[in-house]
Protein backbone atom coordinates (compact mmCIF):
# COMPACT_ATOMS: atom_id res chain seq x y z
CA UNK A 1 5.00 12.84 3.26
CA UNK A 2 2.46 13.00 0.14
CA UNK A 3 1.82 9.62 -1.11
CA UNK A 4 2.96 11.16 -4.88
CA UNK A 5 6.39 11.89 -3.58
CA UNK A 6 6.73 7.92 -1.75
CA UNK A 7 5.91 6.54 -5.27
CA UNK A 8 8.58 8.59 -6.62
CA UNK A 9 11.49 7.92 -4.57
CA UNK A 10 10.58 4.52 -4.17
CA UNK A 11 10.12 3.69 -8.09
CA UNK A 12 6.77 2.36 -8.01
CA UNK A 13 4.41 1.22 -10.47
CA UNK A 14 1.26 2.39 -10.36
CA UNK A 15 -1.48 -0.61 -11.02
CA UNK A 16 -4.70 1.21 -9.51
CA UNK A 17 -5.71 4.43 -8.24
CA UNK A 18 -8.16 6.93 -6.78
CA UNK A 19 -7.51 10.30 -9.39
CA UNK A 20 -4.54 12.65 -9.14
CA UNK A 21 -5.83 14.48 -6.19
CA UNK A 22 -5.62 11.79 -3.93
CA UNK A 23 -1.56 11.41 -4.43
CA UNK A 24 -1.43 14.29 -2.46
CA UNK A 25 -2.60 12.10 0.34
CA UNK A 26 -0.49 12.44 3.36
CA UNK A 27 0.62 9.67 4.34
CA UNK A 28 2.98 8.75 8.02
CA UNK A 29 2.73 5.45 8.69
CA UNK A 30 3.54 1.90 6.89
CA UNK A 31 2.62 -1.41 7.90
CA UNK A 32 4.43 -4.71 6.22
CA UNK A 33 2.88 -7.98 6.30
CA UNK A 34 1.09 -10.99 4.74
CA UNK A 35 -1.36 -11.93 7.40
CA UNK A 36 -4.69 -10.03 6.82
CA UNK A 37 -5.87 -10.51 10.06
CA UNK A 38 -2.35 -8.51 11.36
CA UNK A 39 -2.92 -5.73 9.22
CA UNK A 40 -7.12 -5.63 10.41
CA UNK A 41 -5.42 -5.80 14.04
CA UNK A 42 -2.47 -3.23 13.86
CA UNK A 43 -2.32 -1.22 10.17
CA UNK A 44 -3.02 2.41 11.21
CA UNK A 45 -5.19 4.34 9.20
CA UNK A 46 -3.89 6.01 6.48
CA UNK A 47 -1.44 4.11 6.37
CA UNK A 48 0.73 2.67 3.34
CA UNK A 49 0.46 -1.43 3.77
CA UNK A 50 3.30 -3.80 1.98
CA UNK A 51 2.30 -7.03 1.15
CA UNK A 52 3.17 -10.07 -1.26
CA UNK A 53 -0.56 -10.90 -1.30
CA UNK A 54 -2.37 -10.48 -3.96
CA UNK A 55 -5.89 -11.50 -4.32
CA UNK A 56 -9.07 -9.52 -3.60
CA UNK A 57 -9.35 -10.44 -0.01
CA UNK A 58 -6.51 -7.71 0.38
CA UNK A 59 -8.95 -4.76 -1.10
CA UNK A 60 -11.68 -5.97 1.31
CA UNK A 61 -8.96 -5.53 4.29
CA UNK A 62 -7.38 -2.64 3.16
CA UNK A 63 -10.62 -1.03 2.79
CA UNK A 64 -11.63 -1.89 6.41
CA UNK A 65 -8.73 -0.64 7.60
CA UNK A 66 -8.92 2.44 5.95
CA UNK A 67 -5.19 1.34 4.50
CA UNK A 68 -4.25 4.48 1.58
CA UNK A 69 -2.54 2.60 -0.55
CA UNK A 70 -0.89 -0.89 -0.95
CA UNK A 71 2.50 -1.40 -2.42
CA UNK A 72 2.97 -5.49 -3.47
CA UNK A 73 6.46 -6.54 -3.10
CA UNK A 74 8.69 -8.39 -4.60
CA UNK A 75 7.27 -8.02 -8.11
CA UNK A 76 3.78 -9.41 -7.20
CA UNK A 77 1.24 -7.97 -9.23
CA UNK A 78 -2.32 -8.79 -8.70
CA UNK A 79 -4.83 -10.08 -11.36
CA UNK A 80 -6.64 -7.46 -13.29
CA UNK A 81 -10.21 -8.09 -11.36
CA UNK A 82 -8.54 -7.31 -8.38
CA UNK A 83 -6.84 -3.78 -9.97
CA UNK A 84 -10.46 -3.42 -11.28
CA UNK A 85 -12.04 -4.20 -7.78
CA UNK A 86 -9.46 -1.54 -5.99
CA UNK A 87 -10.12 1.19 -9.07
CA UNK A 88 -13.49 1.16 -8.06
CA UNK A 89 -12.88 1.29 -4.72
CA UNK A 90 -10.29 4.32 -5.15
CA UNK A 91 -7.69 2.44 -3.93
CA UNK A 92 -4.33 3.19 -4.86
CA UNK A 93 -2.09 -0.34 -5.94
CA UNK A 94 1.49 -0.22 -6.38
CA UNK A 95 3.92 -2.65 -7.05
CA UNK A 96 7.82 -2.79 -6.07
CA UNK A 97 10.16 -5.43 -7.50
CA UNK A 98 12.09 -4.85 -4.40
CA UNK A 99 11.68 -7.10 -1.67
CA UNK A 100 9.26 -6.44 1.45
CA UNK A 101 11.80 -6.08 3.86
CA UNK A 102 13.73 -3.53 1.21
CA UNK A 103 10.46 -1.23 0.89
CA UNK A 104 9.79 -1.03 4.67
CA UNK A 105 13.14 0.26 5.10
CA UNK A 106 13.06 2.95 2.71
CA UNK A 107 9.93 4.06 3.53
CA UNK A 108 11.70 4.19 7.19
CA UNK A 109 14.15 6.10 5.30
CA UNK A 110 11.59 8.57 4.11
CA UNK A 111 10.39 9.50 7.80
CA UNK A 112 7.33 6.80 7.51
CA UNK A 113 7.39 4.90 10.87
CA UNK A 114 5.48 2.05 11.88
CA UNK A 115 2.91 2.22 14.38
CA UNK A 116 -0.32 0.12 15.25
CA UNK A 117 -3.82 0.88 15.31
C-alpha cells in the first residue's frame, strides 16, 4: 500500500515530509512501540513506526532503521526542531489523535502486517 493512501484512510496529519513523490512510497509493514532500542532491534525497513515519543532521539532511530515514516499517537506532536530535524532528513511525521493500539489495528486492517527485522 502507498504511504499517500495510509495517510488517507487513516486521517493523518501531516507534520514533516520528504516531497510528494515519496508518498508514493510503498509501504508493508508497521511496527508500534515506545522503546527505541525495540524498534533499532525489530522495525523492518520501510516500515511505518507508531510511537507516543516525541523528541529527536526518534529521527536519529528512525533514520537508522531506515523507518518511512512515523505516525505519533495519541495526539502527540513533536516540537518544531524535531519536525525541522526530520524535514531535513526527508522524513515523513504524522500524527493520529487515535490511540497506538487503534492505529496498529487499522493499519492491520489495511493489509500492513507486522514483522521484525
Amino acid at each position: 500500500m502507498k504511504l499517500r493512501e495510509i495517510t488517507e484512510r487513516l486521517g493523518l496529519s501531516t507534520l514533516s515530509g520528504a516531497g510528494e513523490d515519496s508518498l508514493s512510497t510503498d509501504v508493508r509493514f508497521g511496527h508500534a512501540s515506545d522503546l527505541l532500542s525495540d524498534v533499532l532491534a525489530n522495525a523492518p525497513a520501510g516500515c511505518v513506526l507508531v510511537t507516543i515519543q516525541v523528541h529527536m532521539n526518534v529521527i536519529a532511530v528512525a533514520l537508522h532503521a531506515g523507518v518511512a515514516a512515523v505516525i505519533f499517537s495519541s495526539g502527540m506532536v513533536p516540537d518544531e526542531e524535531v519536525k525541522k530535524r526530520a524535514t531535513e532528513e526527508k522524513l515523513f511525521l504524522f500524527s493520529s489523535q487515535e490511540t497506538t493500539f487503534t492505529v496498529a489495528g487499522r493499519m492491520y486492517e489495511l493489509g500492513i502486517s507486522g514483522a521484525k527485522r
